[in-house]
ModelCIF file with pLDDT and N, C-alpha, C, O atoms, coordinates in Angstrom:
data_MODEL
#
_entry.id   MODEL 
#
_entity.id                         1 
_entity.type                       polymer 
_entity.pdbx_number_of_molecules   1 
#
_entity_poly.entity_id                      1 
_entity_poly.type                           'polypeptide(L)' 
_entity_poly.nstd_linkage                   no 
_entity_poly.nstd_monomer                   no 
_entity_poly.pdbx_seq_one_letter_code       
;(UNK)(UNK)(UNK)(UNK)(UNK)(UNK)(UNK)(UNK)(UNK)(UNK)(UNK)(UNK)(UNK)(UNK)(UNK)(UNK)
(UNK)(UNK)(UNK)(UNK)(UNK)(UNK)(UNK)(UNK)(UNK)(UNK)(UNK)(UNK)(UNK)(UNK)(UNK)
;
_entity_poly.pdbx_seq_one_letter_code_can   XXXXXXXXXXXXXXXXXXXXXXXXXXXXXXX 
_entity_poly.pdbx_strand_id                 A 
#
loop_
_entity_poly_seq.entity_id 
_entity_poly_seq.num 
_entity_poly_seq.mon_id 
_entity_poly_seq.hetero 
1 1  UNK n 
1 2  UNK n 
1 3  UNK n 
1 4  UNK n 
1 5  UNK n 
1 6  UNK n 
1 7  UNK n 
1 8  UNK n 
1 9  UNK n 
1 10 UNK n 
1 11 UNK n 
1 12 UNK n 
1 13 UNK n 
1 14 UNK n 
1 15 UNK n 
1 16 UNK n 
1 17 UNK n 
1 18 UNK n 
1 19 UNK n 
1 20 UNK n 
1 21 UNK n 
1 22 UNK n 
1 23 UNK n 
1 24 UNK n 
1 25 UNK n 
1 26 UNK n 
1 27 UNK n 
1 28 UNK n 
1 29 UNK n 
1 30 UNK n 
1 31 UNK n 
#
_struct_asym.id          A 
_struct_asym.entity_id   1 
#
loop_
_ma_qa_metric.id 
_ma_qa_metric.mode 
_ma_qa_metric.name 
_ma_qa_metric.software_group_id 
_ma_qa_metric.type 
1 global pLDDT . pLDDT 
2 local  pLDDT . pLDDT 
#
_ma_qa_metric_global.metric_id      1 
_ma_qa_metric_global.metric_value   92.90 
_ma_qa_metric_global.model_id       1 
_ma_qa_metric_global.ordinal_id     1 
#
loop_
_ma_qa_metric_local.label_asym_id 
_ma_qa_metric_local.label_comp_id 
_ma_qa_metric_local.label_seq_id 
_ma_qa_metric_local.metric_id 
_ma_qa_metric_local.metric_value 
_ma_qa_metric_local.model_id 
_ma_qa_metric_local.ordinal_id 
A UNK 1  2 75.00 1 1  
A UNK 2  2 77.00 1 2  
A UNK 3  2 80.00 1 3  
A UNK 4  2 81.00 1 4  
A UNK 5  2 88.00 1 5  
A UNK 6  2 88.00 1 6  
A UNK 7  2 92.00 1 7  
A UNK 8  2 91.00 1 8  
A UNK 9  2 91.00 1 9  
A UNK 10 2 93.00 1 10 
A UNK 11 2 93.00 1 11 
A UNK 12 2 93.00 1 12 
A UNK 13 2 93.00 1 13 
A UNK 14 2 95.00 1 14 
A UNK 15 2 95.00 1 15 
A UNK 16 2 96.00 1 16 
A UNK 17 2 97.00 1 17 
A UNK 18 2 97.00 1 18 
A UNK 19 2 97.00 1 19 
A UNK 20 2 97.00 1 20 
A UNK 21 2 98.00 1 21 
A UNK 22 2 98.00 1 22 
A UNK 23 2 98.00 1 23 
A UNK 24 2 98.00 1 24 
A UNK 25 2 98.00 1 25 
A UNK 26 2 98.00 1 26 
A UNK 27 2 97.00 1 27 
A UNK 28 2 97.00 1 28 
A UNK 29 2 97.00 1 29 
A UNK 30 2 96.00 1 30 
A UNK 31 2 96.00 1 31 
#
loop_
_atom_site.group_PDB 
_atom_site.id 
_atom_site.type_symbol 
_atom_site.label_atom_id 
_atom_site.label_alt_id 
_atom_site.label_comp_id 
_atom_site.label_asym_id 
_atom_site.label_entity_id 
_atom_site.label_seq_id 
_atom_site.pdbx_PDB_ins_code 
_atom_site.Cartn_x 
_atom_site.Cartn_y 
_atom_site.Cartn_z 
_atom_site.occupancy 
_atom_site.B_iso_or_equiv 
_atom_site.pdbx_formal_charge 
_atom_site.auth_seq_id 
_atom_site.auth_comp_id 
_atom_site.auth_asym_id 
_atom_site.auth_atom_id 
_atom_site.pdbx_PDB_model_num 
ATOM 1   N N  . UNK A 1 1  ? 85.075 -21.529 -57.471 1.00 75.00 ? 1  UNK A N  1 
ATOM 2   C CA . UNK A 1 1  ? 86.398 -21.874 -57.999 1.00 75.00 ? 1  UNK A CA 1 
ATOM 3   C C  . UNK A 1 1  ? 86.384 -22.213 -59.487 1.00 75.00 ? 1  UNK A C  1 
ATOM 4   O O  . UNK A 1 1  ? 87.379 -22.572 -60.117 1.00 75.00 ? 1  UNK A O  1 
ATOM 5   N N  . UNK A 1 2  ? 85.293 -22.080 -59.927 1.00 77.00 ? 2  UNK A N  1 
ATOM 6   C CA . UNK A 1 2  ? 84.907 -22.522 -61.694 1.00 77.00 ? 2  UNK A CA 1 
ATOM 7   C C  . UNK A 1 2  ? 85.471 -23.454 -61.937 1.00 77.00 ? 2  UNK A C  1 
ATOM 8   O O  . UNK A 1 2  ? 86.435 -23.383 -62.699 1.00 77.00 ? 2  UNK A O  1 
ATOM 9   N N  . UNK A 1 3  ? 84.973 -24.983 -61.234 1.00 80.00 ? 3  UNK A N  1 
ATOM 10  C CA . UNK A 1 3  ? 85.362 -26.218 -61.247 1.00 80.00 ? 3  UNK A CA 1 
ATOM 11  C C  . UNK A 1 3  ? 84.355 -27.164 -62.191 1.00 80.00 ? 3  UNK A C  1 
ATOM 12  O O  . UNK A 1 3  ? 84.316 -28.355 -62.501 1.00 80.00 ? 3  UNK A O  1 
ATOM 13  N N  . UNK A 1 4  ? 83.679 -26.144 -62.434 1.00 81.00 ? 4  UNK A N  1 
ATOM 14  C CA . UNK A 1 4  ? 82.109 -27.255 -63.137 1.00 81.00 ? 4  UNK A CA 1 
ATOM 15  C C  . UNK A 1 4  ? 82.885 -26.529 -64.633 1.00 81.00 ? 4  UNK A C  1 
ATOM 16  O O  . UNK A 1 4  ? 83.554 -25.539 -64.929 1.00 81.00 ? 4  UNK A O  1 
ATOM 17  N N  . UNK A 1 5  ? 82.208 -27.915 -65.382 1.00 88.00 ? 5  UNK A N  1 
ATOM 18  C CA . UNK A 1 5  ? 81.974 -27.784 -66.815 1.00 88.00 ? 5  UNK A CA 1 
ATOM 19  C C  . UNK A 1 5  ? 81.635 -26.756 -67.243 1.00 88.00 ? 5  UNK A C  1 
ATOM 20  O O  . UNK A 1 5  ? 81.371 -25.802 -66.511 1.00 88.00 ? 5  UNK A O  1 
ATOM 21  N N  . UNK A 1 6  ? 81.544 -26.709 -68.923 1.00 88.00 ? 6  UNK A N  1 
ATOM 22  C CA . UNK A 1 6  ? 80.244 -26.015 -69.906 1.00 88.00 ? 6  UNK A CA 1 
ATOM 23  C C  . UNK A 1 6  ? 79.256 -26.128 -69.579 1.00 88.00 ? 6  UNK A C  1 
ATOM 24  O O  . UNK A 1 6  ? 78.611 -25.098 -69.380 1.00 88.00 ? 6  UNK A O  1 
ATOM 25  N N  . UNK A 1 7  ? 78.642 -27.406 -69.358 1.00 92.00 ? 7  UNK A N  1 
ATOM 26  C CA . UNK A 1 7  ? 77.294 -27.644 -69.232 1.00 92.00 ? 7  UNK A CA 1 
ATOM 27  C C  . UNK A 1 7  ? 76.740 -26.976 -67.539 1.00 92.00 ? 7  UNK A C  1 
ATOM 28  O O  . UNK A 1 7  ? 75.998 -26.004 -67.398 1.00 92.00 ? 7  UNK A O  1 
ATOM 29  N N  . UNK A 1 8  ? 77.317 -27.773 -66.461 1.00 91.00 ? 8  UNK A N  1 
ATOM 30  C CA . UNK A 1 8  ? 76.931 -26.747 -65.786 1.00 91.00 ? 8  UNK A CA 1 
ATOM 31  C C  . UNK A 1 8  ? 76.944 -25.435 -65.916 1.00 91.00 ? 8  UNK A C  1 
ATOM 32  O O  . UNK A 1 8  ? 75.879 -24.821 -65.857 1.00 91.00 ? 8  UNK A O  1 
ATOM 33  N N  . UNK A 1 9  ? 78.277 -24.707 -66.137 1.00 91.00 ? 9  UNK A N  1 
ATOM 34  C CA . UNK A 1 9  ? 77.969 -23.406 -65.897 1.00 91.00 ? 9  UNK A CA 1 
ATOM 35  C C  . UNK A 1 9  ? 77.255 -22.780 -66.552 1.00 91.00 ? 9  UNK A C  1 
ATOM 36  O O  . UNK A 1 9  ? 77.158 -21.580 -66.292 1.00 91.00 ? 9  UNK A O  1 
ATOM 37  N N  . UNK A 1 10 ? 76.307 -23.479 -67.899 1.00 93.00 ? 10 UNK A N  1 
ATOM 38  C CA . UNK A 1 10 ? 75.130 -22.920 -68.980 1.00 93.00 ? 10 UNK A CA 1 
ATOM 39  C C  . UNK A 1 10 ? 73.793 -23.316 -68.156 1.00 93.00 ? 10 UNK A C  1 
ATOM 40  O O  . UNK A 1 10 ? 73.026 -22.369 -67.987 1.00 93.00 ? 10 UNK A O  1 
ATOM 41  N N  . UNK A 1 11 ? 73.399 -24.528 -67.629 1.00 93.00 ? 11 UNK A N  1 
ATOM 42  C CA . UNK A 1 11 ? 72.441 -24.662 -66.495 1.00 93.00 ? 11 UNK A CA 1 
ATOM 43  C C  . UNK A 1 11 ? 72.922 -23.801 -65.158 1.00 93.00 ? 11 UNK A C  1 
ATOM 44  O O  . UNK A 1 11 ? 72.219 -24.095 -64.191 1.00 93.00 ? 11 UNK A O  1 
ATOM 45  N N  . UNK A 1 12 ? 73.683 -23.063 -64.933 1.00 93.00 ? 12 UNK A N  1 
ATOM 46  C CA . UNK A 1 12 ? 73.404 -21.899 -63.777 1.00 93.00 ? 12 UNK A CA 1 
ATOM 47  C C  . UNK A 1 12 ? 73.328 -21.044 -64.464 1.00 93.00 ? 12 UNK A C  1 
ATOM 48  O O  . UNK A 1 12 ? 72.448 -20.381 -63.916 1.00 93.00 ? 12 UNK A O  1 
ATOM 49  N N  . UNK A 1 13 ? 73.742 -20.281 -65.711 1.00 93.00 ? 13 UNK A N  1 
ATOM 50  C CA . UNK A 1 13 ? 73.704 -19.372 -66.070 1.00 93.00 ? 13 UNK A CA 1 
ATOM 51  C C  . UNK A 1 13 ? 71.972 -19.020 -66.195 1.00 93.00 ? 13 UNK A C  1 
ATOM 52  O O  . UNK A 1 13 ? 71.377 -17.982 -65.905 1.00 93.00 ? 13 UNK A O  1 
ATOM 53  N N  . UNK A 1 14 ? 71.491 -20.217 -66.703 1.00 95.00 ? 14 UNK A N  1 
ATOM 54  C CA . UNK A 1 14 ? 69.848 -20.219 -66.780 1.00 95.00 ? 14 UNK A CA 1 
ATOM 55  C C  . UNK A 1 14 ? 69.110 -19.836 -65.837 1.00 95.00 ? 14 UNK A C  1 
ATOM 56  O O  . UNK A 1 14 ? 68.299 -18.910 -65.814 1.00 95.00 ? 14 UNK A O  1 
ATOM 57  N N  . UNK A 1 15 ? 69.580 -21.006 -64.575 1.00 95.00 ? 15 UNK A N  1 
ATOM 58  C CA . UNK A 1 15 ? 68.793 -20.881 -63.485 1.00 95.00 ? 15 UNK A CA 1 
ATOM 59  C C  . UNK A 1 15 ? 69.150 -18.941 -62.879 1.00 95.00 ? 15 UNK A C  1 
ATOM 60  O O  . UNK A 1 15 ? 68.371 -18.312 -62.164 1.00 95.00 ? 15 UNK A O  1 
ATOM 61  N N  . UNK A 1 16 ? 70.233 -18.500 -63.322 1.00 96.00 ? 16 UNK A N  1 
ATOM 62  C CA . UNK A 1 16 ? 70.692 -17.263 -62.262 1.00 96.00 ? 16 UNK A CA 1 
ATOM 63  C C  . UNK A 1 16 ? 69.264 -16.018 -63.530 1.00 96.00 ? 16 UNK A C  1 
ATOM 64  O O  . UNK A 1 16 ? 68.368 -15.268 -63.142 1.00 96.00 ? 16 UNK A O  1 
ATOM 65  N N  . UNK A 1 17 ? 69.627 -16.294 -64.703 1.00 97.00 ? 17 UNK A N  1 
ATOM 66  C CA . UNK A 1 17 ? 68.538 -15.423 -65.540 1.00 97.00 ? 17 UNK A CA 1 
ATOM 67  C C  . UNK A 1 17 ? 67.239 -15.828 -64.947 1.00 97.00 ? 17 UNK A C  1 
ATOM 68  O O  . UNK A 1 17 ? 66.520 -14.868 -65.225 1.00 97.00 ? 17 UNK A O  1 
ATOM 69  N N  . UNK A 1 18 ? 66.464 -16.743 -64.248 1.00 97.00 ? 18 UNK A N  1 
ATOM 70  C CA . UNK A 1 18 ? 65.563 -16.963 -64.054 1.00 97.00 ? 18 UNK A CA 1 
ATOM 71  C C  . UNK A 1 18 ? 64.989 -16.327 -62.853 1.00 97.00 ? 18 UNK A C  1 
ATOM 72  O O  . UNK A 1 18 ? 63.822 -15.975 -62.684 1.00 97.00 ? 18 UNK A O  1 
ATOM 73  N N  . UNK A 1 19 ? 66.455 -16.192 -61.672 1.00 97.00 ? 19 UNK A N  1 
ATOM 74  C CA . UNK A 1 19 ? 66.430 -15.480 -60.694 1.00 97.00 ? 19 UNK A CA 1 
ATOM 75  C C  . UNK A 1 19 ? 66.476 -14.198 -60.977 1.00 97.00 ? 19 UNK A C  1 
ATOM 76  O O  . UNK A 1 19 ? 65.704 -13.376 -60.484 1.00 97.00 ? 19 UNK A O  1 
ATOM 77  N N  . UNK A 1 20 ? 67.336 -13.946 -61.749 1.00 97.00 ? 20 UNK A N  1 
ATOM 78  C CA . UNK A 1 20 ? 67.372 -12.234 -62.263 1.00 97.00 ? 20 UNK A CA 1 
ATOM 79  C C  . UNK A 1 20 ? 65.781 -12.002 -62.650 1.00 97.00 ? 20 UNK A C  1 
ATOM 80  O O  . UNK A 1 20 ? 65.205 -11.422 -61.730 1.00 97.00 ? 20 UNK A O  1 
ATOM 81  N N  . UNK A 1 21 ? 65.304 -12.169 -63.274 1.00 98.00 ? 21 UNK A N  1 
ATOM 82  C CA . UNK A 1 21 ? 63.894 -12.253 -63.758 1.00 98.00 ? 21 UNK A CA 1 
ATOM 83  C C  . UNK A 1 21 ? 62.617 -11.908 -62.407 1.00 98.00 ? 21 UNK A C  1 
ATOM 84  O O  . UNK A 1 21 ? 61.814 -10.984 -62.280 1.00 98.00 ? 21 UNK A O  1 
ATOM 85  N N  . UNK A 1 22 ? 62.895 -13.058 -61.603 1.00 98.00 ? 22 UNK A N  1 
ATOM 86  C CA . UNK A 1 22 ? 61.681 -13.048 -59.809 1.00 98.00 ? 22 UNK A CA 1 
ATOM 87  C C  . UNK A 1 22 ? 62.358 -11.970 -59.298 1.00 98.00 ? 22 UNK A C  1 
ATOM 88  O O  . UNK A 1 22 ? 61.671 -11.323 -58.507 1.00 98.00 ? 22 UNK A O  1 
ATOM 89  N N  . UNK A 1 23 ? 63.409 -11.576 -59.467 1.00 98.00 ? 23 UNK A N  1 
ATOM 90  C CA . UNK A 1 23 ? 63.947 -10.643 -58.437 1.00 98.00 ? 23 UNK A CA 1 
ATOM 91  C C  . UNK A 1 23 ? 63.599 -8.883  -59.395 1.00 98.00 ? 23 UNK A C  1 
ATOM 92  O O  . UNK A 1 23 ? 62.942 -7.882  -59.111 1.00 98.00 ? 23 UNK A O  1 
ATOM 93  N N  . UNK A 1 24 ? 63.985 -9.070  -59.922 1.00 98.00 ? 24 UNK A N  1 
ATOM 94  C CA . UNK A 1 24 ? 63.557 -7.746  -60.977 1.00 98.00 ? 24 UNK A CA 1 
ATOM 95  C C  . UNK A 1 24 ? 62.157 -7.141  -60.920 1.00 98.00 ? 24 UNK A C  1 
ATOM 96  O O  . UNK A 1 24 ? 61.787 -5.967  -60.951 1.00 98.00 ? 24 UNK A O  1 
ATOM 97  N N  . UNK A 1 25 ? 61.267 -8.677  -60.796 1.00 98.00 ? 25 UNK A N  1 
ATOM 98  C CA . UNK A 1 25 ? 60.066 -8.404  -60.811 1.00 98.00 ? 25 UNK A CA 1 
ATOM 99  C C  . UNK A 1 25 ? 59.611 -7.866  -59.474 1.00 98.00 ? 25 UNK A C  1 
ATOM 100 O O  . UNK A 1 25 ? 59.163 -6.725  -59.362 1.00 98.00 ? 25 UNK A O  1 
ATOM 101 N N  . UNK A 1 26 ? 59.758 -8.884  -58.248 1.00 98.00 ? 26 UNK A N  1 
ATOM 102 C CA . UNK A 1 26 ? 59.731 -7.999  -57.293 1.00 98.00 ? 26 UNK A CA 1 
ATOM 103 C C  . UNK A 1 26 ? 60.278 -6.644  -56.646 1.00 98.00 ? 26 UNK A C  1 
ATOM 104 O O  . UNK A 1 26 ? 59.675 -6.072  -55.738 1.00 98.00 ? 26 UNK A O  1 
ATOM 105 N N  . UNK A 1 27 ? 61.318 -6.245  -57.123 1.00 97.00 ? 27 UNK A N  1 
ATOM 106 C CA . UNK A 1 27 ? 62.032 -4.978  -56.943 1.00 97.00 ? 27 UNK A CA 1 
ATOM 107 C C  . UNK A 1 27 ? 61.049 -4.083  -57.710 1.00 97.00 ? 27 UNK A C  1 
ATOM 108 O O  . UNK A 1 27 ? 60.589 -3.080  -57.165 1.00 97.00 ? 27 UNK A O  1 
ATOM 109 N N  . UNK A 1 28 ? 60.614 -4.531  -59.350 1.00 97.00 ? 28 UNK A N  1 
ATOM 110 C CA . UNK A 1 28 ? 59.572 -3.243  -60.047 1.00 97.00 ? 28 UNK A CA 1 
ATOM 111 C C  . UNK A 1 28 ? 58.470 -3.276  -58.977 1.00 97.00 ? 28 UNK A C  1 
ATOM 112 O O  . UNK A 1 28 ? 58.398 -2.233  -58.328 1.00 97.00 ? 28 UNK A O  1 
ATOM 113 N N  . UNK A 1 29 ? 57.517 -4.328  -58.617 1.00 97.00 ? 29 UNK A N  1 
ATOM 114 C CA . UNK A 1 29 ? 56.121 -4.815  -57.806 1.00 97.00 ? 29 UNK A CA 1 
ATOM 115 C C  . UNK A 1 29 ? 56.268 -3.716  -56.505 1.00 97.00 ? 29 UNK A C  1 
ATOM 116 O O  . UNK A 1 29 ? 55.469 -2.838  -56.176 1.00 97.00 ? 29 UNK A O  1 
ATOM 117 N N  . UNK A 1 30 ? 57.524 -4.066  -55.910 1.00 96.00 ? 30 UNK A N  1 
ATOM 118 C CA . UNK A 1 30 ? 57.342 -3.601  -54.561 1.00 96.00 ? 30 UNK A CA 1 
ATOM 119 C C  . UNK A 1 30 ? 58.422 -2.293  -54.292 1.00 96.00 ? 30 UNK A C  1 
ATOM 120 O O  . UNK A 1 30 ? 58.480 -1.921  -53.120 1.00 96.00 ? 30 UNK A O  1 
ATOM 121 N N  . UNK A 1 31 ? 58.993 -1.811  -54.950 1.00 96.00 ? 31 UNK A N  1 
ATOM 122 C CA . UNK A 1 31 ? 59.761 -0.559  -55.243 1.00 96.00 ? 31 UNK A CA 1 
ATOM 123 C C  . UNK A 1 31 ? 59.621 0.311   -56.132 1.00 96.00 ? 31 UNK A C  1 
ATOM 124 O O  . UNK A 1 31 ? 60.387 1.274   -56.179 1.00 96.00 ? 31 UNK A O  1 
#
């Protein structure tokens, strides 16, 4: 519902690049 702040939504934006990142990696690793 984009109820959080700036600040949160810049600490998920991080945490989701971080996921983009493990997930990328495993998709190149194992695909």
């Amino acid at each position: 519902d984009r109820t959080g702040g700036d600040g949160f939504r810049a600490l998920c934006a991080a945490a989701l690049l971080a996921v983009s990142v493990a997930v990328s990696w495993a998709v190149y690793a194992g695909v």
